[in-house]
N, C-alpha and C. Protein backbone atom coordinates (compact mmCIF):
# COMPACT_ATOMS: atom_id res chain seq x y z
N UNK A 1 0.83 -1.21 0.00
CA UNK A 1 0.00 0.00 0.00
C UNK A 1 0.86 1.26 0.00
N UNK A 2 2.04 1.51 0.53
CA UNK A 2 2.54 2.52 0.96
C UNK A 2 3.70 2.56 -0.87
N UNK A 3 3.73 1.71 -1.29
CA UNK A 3 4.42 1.72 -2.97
C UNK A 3 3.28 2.51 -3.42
N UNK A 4 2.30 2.14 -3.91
CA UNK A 4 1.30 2.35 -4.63
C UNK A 4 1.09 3.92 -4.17
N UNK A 5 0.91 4.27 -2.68
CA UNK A 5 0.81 5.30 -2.61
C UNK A 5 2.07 6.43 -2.77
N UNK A 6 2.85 6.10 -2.94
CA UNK A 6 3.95 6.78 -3.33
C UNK A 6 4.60 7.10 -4.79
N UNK A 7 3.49 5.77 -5.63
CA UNK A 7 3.75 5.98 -7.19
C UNK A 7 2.56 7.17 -7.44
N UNK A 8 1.46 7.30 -6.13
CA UNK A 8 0.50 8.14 -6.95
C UNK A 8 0.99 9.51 -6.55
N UNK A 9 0.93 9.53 -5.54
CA UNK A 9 1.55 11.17 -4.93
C UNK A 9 2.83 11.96 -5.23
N UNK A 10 3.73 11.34 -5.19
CA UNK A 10 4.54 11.72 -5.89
C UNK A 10 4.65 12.59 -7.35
N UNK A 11 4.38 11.38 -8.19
CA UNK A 11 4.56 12.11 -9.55
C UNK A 11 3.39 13.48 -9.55
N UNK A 12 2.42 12.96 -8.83
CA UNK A 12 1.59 14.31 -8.75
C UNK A 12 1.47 15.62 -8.30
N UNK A 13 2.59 15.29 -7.34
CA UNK A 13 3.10 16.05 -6.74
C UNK A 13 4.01 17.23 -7.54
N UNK A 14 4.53 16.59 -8.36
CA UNK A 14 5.66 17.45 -9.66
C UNK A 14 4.74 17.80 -10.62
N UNK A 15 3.73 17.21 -10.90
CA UNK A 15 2.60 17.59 -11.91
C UNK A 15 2.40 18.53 -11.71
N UNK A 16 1.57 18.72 -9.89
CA UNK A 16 0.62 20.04 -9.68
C UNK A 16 1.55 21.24 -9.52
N UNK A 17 3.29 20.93 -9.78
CA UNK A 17 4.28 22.37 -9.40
C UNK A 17 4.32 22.90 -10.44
N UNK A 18 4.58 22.14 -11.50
CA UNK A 18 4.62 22.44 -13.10
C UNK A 18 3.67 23.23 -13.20
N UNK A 19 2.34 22.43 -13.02
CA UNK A 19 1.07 22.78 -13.62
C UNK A 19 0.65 24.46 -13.07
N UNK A 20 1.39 24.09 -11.69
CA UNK A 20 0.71 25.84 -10.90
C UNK A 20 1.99 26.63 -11.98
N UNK A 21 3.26 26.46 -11.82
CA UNK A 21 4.18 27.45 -12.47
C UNK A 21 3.52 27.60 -13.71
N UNK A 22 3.19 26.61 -14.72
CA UNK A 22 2.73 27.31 -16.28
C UNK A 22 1.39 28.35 -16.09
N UNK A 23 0.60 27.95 -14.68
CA UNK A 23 -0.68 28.47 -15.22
C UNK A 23 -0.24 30.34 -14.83
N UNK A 24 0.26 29.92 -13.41
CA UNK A 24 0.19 31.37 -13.31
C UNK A 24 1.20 32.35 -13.57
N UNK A 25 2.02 31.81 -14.94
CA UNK A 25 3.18 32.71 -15.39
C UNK A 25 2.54 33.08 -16.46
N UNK A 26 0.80 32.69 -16.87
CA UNK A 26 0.16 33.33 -17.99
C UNK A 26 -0.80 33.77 -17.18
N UNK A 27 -1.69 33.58 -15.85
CA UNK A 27 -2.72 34.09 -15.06
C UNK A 27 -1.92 34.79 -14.24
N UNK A 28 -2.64 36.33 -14.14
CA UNK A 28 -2.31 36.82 -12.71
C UNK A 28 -3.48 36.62 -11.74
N UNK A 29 -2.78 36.33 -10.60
CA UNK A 29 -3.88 35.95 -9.20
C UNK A 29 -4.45 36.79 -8.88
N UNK A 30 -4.82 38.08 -9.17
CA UNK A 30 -5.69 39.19 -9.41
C UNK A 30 -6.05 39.65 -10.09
N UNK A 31 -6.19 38.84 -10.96
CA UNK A 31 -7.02 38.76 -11.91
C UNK A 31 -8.53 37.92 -12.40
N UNK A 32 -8.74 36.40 -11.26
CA UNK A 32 -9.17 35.72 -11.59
C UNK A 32 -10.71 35.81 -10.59
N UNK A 33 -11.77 35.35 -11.58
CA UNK A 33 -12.91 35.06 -11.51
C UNK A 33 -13.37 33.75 -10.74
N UNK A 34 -14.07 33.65 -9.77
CA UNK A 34 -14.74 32.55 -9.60
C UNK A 34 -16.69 32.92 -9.56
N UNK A 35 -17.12 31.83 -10.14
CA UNK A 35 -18.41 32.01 -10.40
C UNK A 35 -18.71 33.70 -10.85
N UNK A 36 -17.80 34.15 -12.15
CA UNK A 36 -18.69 35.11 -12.28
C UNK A 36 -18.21 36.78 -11.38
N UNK A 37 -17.30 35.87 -10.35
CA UNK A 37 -17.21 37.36 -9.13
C UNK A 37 -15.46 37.54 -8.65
N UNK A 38 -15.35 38.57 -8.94
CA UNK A 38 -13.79 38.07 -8.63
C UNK A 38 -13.10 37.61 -7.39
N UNK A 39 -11.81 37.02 -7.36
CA UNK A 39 -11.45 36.62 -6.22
C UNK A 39 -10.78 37.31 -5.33
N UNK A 40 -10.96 37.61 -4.27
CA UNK A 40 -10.42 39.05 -3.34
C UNK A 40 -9.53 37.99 -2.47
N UNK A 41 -8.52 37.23 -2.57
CA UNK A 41 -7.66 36.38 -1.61
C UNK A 41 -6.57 37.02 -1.63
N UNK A 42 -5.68 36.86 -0.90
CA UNK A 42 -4.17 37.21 -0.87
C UNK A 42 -3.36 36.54 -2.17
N UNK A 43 -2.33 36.76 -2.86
CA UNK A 43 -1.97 36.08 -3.88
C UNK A 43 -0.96 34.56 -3.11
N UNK A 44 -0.43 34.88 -2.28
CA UNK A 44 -0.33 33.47 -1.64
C UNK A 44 -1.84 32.86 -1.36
N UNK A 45 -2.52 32.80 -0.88
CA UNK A 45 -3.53 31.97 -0.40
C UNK A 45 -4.11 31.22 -1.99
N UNK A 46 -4.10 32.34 -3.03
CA UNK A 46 -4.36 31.69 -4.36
C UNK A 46 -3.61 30.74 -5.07
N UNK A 47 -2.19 31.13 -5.11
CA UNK A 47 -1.34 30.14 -5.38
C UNK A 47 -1.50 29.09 -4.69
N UNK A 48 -1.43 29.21 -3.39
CA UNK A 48 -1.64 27.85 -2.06
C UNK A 48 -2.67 27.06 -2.87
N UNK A 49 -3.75 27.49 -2.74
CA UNK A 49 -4.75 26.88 -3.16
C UNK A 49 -5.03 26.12 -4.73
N UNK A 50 -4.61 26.57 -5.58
CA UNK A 50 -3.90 26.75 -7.07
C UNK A 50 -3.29 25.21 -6.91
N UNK A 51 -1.75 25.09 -6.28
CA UNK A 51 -1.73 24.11 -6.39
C UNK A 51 -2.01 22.70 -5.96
N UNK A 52 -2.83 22.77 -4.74
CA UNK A 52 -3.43 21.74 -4.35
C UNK A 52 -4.81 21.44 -4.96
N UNK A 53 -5.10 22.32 -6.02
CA UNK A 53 -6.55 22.14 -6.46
C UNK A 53 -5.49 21.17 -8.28
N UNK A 54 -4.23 21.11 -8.81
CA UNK A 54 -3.78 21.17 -9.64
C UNK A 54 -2.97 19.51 -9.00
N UNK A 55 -2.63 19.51 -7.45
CA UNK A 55 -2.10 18.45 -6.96
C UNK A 55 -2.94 17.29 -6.86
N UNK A 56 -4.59 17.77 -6.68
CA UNK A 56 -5.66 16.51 -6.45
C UNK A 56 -6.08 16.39 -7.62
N UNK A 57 -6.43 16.84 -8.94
CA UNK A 57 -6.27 16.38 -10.21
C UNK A 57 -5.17 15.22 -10.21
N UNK A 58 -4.41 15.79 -10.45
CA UNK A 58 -3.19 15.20 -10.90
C UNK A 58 -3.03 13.95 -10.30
N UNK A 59 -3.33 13.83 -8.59
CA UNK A 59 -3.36 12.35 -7.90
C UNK A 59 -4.33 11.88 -8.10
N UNK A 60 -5.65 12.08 -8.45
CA UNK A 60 -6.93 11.68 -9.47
C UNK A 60 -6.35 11.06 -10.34
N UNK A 61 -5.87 11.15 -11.27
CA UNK A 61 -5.49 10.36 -12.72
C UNK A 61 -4.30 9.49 -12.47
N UNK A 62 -3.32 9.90 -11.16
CA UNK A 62 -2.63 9.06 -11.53
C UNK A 62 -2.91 7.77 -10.36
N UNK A 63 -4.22 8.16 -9.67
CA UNK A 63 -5.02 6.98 -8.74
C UNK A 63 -5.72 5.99 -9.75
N UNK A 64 -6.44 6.82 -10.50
CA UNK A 64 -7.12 5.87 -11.53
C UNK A 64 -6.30 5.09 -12.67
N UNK A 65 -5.00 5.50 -12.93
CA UNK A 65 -4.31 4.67 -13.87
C UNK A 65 -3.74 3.52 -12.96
N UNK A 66 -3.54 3.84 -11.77
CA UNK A 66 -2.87 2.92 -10.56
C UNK A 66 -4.26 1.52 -10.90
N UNK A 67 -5.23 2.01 -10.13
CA UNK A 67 -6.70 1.53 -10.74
C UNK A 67 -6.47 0.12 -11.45
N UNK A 68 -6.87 0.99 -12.53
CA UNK A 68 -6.82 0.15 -13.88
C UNK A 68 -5.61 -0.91 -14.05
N UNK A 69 -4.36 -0.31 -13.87
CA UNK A 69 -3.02 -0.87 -13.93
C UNK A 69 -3.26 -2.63 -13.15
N UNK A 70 -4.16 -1.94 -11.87
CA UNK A 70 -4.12 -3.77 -11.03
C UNK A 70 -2.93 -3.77 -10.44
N UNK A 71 -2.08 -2.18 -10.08
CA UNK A 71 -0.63 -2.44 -9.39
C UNK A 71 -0.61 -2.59 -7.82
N UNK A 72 0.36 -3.43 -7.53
CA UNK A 72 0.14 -4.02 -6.01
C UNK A 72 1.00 -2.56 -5.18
């Protein structure tokens, strides 16, 4: 259990750093909309949030390929 969980978190882990660095070197964090209304957060608290919303994707897909895979 503790393999498996370390093949998922991990790589996802580098996913969601990537993923936050590309998004918000084209988004500024004061700039962004939720539902319509903008977001009044600190730009740390957005980033914070940014990449753990980019880190649980990322361990999403790579839970479900684990999944499928049948890896012990």
């Amino acid at each position: 259990m503790g393999k498996r969980l370390m093949w998922i978190l991990w790589p996802s882990f580098l996913v969601g750093g990537i993923a936050e660095g590309v998004f918000f070197t084209l988004i500024d964090p004061q700039e962004l909309y939720l539902l319509g209304h903008p977001v009044h957060w600190s730009p740390i608290a957005i980033y914070s949030t940014g990449f753990f919303l980019f880190w649980m994707v990322a361990a999403a897909s790579s839970a479900l390929t684990s999944f499928l895979q049948g890896a012990d």
